[in-house]
Protein backbone atom coordinates (compact mmCIF):
# COMPACT_ATOMS: atom_id res chain seq x y z
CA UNK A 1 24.02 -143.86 -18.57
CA UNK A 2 27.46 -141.98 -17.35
CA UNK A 3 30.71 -142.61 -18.14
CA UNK A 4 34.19 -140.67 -17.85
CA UNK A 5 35.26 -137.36 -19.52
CA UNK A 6 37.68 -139.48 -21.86
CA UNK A 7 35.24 -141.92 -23.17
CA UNK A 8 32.65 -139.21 -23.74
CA UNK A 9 35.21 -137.11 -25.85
CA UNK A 10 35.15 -140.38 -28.24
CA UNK A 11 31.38 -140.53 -28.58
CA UNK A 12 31.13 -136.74 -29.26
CA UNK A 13 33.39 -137.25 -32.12
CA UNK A 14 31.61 -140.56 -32.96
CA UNK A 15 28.33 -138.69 -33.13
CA UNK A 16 29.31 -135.87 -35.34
CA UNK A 17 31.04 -138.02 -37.75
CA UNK A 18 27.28 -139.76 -38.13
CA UNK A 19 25.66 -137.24 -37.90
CA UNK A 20 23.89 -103.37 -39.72
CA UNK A 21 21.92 -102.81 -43.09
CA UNK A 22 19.62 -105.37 -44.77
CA UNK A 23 21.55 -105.02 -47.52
CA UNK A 24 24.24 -107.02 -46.02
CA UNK A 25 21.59 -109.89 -45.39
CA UNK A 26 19.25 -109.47 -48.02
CA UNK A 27 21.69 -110.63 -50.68
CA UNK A 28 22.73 -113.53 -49.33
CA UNK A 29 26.51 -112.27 -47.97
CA UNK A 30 27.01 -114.47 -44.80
CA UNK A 31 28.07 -112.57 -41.21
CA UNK A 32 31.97 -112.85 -40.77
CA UNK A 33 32.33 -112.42 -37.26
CA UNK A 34 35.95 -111.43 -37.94
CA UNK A 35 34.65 -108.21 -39.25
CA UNK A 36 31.36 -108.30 -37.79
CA UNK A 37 30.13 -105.75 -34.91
CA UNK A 38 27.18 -105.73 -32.94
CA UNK A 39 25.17 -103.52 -31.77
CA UNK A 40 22.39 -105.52 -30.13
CA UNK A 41 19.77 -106.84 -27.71
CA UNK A 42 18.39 -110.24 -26.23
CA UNK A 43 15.01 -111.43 -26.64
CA UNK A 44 15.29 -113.47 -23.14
CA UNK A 45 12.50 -114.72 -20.91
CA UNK A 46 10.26 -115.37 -24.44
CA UNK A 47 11.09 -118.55 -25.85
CA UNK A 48 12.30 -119.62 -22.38
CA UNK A 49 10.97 -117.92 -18.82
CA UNK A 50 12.39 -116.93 -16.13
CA UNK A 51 10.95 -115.46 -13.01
CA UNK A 52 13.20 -112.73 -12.49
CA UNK A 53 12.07 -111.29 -15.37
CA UNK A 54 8.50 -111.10 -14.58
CA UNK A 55 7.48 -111.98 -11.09
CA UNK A 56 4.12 -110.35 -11.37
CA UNK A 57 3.51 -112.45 -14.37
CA UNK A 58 4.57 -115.17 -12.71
CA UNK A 59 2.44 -114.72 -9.54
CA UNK A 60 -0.62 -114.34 -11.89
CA UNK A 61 -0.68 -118.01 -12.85
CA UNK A 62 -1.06 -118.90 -9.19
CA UNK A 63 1.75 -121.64 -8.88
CA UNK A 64 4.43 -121.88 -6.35
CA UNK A 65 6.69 -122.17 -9.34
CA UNK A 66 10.18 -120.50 -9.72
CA UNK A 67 11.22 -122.31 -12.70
CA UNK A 68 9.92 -122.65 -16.29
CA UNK A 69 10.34 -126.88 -15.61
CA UNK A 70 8.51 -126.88 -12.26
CA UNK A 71 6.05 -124.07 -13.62
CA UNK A 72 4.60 -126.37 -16.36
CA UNK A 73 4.69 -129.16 -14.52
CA UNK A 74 2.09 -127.31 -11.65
CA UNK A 75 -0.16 -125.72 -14.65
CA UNK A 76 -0.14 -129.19 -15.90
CA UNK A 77 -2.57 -129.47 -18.95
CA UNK A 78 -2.77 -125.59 -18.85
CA UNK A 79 0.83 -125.19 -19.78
CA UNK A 80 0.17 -125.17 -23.88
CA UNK A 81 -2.36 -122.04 -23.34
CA UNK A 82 -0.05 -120.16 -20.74
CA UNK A 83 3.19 -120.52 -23.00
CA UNK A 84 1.59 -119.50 -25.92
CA UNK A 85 -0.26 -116.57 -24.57
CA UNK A 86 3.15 -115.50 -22.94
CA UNK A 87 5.06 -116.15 -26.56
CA UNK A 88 2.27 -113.84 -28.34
CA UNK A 89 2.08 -111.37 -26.15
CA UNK A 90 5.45 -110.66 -24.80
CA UNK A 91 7.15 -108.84 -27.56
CA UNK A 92 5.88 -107.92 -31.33
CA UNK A 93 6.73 -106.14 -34.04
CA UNK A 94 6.37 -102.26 -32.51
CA UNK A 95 9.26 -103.92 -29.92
CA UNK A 96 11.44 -104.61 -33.29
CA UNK A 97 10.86 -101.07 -34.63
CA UNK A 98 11.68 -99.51 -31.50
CA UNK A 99 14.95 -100.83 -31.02
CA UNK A 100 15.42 -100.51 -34.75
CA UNK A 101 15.28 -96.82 -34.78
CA UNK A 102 17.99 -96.75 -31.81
CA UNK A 103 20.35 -98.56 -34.41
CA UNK A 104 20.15 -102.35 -33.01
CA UNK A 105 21.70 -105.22 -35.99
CA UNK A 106 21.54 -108.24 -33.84
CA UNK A 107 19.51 -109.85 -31.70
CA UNK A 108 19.91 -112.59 -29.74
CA UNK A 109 17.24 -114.84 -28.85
CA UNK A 110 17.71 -117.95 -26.04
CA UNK A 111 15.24 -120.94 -26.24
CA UNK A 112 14.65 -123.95 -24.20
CA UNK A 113 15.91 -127.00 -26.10
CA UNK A 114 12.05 -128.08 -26.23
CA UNK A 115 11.87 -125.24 -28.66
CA UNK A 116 13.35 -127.55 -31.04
CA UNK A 117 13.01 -131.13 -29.83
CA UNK A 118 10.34 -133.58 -27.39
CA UNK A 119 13.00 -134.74 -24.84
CA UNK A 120 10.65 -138.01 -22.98
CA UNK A 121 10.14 -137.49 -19.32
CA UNK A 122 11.13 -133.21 -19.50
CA UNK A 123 8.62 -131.23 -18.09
CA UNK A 124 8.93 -128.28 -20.67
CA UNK A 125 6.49 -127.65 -22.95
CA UNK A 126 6.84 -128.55 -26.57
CA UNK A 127 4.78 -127.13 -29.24
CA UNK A 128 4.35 -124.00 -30.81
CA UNK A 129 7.83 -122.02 -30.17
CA UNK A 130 8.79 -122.21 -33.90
CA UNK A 131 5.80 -120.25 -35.14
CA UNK A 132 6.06 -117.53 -32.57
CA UNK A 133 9.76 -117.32 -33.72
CA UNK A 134 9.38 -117.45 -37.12
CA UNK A 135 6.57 -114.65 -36.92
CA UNK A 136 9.42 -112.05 -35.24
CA UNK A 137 12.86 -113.30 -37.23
CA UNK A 138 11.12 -113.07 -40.62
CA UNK A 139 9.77 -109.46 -39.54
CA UNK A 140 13.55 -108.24 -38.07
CA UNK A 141 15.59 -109.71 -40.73
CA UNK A 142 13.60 -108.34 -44.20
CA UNK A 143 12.56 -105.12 -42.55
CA UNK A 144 15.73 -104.24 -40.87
CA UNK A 145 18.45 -106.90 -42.12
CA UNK A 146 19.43 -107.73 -38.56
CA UNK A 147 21.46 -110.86 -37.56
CA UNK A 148 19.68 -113.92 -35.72
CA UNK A 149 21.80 -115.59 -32.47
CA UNK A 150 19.82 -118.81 -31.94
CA UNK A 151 20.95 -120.16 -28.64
CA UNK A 152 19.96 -123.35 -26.30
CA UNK A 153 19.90 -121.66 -23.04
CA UNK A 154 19.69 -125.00 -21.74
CA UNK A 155 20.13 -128.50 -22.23
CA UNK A 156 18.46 -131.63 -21.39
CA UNK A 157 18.97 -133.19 -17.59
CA UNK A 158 20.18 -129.21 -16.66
CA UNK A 159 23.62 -127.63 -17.46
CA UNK A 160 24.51 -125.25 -14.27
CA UNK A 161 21.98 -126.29 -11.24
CA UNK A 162 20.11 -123.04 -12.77
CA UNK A 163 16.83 -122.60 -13.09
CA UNK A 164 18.36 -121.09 -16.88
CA UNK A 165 19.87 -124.40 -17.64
CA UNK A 166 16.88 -126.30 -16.92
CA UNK A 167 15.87 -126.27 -13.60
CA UNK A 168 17.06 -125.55 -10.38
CA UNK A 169 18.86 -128.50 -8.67
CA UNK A 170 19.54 -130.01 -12.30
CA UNK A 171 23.17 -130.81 -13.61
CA UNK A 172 22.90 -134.37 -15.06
CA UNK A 173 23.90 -132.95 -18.56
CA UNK A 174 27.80 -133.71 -18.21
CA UNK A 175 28.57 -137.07 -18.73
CA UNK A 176 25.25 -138.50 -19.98
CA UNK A 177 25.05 -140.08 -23.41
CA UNK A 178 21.05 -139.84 -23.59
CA UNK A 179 21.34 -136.36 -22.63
CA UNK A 180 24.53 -135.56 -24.92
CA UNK A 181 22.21 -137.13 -27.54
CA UNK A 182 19.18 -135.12 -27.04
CA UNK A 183 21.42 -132.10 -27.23
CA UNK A 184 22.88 -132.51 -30.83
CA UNK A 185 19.66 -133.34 -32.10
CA UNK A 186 18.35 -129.94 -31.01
CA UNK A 187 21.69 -128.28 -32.65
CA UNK A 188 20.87 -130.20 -35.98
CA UNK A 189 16.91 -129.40 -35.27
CA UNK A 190 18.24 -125.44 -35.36
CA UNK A 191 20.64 -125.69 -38.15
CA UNK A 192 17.68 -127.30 -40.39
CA UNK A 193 15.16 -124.73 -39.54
CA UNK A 194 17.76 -122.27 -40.25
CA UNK A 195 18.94 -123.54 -43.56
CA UNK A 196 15.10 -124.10 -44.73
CA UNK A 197 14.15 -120.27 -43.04
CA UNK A 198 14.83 -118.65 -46.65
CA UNK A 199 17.44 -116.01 -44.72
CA UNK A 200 20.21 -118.73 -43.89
CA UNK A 201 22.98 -115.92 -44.50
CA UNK A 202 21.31 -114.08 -41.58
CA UNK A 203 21.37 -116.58 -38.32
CA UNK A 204 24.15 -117.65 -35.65
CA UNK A 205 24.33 -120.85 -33.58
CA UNK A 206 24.94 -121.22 -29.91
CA UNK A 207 24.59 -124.54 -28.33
CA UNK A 208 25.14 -123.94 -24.73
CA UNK A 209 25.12 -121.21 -21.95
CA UNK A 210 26.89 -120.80 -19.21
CA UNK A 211 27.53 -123.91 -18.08
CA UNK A 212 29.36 -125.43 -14.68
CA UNK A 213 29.75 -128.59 -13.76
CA UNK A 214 31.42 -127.17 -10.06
CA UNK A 215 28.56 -124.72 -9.47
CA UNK A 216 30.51 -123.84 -5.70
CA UNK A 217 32.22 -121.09 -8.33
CA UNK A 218 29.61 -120.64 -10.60
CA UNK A 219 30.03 -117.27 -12.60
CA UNK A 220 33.97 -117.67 -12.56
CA UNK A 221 36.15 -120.06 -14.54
CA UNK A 222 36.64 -122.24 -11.80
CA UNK A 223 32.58 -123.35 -12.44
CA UNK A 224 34.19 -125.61 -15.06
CA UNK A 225 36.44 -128.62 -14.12
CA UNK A 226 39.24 -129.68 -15.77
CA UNK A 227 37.00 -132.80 -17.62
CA UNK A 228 33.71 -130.40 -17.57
CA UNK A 229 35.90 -128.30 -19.86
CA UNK A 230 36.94 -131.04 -22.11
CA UNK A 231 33.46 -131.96 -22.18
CA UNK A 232 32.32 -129.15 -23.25
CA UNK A 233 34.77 -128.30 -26.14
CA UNK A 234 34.13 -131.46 -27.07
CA UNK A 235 30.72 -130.87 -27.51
CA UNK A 236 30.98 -127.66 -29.41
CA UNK A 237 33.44 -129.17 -31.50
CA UNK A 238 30.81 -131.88 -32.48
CA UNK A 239 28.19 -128.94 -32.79
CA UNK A 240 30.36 -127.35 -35.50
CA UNK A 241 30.89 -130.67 -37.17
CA UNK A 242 26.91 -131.33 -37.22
CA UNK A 243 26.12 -127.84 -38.94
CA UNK A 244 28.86 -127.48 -41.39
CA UNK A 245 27.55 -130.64 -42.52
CA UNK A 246 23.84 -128.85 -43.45
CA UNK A 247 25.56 -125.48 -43.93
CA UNK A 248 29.42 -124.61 -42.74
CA UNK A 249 28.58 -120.84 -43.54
CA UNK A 250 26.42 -120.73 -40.41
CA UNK A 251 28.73 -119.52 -36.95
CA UNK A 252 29.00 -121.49 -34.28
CA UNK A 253 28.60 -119.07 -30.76
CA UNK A 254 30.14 -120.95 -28.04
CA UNK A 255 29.03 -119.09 -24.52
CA UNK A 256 32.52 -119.13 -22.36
CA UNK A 257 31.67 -119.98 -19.56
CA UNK A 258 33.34 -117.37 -17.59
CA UNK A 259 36.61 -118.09 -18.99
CA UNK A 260 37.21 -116.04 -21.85
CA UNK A 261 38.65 -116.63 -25.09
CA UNK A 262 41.80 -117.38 -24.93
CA UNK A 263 41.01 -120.58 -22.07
CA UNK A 264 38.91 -122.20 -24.96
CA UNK A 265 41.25 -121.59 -28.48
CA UNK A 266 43.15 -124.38 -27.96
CA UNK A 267 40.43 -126.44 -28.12
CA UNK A 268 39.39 -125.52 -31.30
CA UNK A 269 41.06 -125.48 -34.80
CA UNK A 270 41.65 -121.65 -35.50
CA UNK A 271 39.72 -122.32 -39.32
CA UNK A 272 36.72 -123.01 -37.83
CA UNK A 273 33.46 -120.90 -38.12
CA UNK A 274 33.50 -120.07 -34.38
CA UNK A 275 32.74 -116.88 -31.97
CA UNK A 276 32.85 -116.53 -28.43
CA UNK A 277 30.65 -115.06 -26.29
CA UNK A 278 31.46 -113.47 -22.64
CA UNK A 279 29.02 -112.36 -20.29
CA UNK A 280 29.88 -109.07 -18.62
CA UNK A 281 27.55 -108.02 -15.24
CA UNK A 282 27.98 -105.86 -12.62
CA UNK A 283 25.66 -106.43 -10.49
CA UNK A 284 26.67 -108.85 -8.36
CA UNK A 285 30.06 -110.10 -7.09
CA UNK A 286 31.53 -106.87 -8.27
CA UNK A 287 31.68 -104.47 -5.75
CA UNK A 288 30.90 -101.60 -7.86
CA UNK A 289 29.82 -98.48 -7.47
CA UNK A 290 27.47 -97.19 -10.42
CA UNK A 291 29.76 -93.89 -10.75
CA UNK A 292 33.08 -95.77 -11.11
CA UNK A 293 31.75 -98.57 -13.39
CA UNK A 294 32.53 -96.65 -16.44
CA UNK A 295 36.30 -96.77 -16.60
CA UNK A 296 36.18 -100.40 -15.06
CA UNK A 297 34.16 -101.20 -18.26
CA UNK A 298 37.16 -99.77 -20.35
CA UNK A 299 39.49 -101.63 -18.62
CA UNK A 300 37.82 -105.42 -18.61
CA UNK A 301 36.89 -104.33 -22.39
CA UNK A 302 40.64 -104.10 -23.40
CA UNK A 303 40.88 -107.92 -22.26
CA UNK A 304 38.03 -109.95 -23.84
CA UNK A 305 39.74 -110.27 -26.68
CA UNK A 306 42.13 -112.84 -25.28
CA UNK A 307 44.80 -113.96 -27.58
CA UNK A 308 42.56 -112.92 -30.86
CA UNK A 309 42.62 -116.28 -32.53
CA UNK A 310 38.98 -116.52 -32.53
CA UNK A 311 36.03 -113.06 -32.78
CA UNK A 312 34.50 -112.31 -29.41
CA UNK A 313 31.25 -110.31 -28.23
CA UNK A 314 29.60 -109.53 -25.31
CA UNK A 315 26.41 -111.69 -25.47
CA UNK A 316 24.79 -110.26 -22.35
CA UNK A 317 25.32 -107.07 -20.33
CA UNK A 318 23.37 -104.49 -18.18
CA UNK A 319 23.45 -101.35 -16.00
CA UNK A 320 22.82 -102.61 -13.20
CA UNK A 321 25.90 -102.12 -10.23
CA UNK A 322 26.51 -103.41 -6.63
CA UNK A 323 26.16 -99.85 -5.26
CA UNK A 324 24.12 -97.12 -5.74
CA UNK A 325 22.27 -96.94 -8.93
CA UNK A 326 20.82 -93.83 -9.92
CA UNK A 327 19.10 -92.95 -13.42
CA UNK A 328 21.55 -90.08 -14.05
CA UNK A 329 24.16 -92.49 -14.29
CA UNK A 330 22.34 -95.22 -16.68
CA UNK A 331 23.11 -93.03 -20.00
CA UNK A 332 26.53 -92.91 -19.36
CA UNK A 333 26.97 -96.72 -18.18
CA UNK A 334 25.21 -97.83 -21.63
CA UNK A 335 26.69 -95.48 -23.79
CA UNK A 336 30.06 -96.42 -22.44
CA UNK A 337 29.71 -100.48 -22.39
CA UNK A 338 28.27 -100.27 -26.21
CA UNK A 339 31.09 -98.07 -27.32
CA UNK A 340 33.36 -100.36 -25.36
CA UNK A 341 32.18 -103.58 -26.61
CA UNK A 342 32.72 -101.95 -30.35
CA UNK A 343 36.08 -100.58 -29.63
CA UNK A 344 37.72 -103.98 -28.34
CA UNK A 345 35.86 -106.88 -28.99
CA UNK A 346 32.78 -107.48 -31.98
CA UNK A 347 29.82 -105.46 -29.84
CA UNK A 348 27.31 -107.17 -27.66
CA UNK A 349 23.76 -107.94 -27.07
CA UNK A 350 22.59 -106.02 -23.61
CA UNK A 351 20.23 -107.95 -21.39
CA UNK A 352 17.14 -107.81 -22.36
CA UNK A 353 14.59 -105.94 -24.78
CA UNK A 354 11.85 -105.84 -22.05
CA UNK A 355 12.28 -106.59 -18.47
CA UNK A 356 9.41 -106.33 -15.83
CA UNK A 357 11.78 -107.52 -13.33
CA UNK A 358 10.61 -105.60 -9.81
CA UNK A 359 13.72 -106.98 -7.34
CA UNK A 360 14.88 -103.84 -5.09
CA UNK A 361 18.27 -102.36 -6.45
CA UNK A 362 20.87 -100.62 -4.18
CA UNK A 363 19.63 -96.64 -4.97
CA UNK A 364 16.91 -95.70 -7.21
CA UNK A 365 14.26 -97.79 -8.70
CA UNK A 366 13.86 -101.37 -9.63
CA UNK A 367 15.76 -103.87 -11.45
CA UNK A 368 13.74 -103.26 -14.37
CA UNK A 369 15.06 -99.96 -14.50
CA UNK A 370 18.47 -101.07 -15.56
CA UNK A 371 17.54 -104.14 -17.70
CA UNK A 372 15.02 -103.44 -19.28
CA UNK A 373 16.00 -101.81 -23.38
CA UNK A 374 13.18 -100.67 -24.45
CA UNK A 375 11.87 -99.30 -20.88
CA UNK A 376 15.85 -97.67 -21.33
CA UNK A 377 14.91 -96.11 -24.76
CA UNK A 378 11.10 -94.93 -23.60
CA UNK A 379 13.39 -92.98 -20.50
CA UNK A 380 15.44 -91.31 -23.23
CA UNK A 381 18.53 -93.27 -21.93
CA UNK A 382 19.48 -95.13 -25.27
CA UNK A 383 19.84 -92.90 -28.52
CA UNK A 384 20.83 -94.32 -31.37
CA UNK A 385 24.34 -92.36 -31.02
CA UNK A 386 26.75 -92.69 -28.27
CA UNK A 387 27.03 -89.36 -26.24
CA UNK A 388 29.76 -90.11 -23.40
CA UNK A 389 31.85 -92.46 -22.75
CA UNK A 390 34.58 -93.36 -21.11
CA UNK A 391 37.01 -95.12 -23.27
């Protein structure tokens, strides 16, 4: 069913009307964001695959399959054993003590929404996600206290025409009351599982990421229409309403959308338990060259902040450049993006603990040279302090 921007603010509000140490975790303090920084790392391509992070993997399971939605749909009945293989083997504990000991407090771990819920007629699998979870979370938060982001990296009928937001060619999320449905019922599915986890003090919310409803400028503000943005306030707004009704103490993370903060305050009332995260590449679209990056890093860093009303981080972030990568250069591009991210906004989460991505890079190595954390820390590039930087 579709219908306009306006009439779908009123069901959004309709629906939610129905509906750093481990000390600072372990005694039940809730994260204030305000205060908050940190210092952290995604778990990506776990709880949700994608093949830029592992084409050899990939190519293994001998599909044509570029997406996790036409992937399972190819294995067919093999699906269940290939996802949960992937979920056990992909990171474990030795990953969370290694990026421990380099001083990570957060981590940041995306999920399909069939993590949480059994959306009829998706292709993802839905089964065991919660256990693998569970298994790591419980391990990082009483061994090393560390903050949980919980995000839906995508959202049923596809958010951005991404393979990330569902699959590639999918944007039927804007607009659609089934699928607007489907995706508060995973919010509420994550707040519960939270609030029954035993660490509720220790997890964030985000339900959406990077989403475009004008993917012709995907990756700049202009991916978002005037109604797409409604929409999507809208949403969060009705997000924040559904979890403060099982626990208001839990944050809200809204993903910007490559618009920063200070497009989306307005939206929101300036009491609520919100942060925004930005998404800060190089790579591509840039221009730029890896031995300049650092002082453009400084620079952008000085703006996320926006008008301050609301706590910001940098959810995702790598070394990679446009130009002429080299390894010398990688210590001083991480060093000066996590001091950066500390100085002038609440930290970040870099992109992503492991990364077997092989995709040529212009100079030295592979991509997974530049993505990859712990492959970063193994390399001596990461240390838990930061030696140079720029800022």
């Amino acid at each position: 069913m579709k219908l306009n921007a306006t009439s779908v603010v009123a069901l959004l509000i309709a629906v939610s009307t129905a509906a750093s140490s481990p000390a600072l975790f372990d005694n039940g303090q809730y994260v204030d964001w305000k205060s908050f920084v940190a210092n952290g790392v995604n778990i990506g391509c776990w709880l949700e695959v994608e093949y830029s992070c592992y084409e050899d993997w990939w190519a293994s399971l001998g599909t044509t399959a570029i997406d996790e939605w036409d992937l399972c749909e190819q294995l067919g009945d093999r699906c269940p054993e290939v996802m949960n293989a992937h979920y056990a083997s992909f990171i474990n504990f030795t990953s969370i003590d290694q990026v421990a000991a380099v001083g990570v407090n957060t981590l940041r771990i995306p999920t399909t929404y069939a993590a949480w819920i059994n959306v009829p007629g998706s292709k993802f699998y839905h089964g065991d996600q919660l256990a693998y979870l569970t298994t790591i979370v419980d391990y990082a938060i009483t061994r090393y206290g560390m903050h949980i982001v919980i995000g839906l990296h995508s959202l049923p009928g596809g958010v951005n025409m991404l393979d990330i937001g569902e699959a590639f060619g999918h944007d039927s999320w804007f607009y659609n009351t089934t699928n607007l449905a489907y995706s508060l019922q995973a919010v509420n599915a994550i707040a519960t599982y939270i609030q029954t986890s035993g660490h509720a003090n220790s997890f964030s919310i985000e339900p959406i990421n990077e989403a475009a409803d004008n993917f012709a400028n995907f990756g700049t503000c202009g991916g978002l229409t005037a109604a797409g943005a409604s929409y999507v306030a809208a949403y969060i707004n009705s997000a924040i309403a559904a979890v403060s009704k099982i626990n208001s103490r839990i944050p809200i993370v809204m993903q910007d959308c490559f618009c920063g903060e200070s497009f989306w305050s307005p939206y929101f009332n300036t009491s609520a338990n919100l942060v925004f995260d930005t998404h800060v590449y190089y790579f591509a679209g840039s221009g730029v060259y890896s031995e300049y990056v650092a002082p453009a890093v400084c620079g952008q860093a000085a703006t996320l902040a926006g008008d301050n009303l609301f706590p910001v981080f940098v959810g995702e972030w790598s070394l990679q450049t446009t130009y002429n990568n080299t390894f010398t250069n990688r210590a001083t591009i991480f060093d000066t993006q996590r001091y950066a991210w500390s100085k002038y906004v609440h930290g970040g989460t870099m992109w992503n603990i492991v990364h077997y991505g092989n995709a040529t890079v212009s100079g030295q190595g592979e991509q997974q040279n530049y993505w990859s954390y712990i492959g970063l820390i193994e390399a001596g590039v990461i240390t838990p302090a930061t030696t140079a930087s720029y800022c």
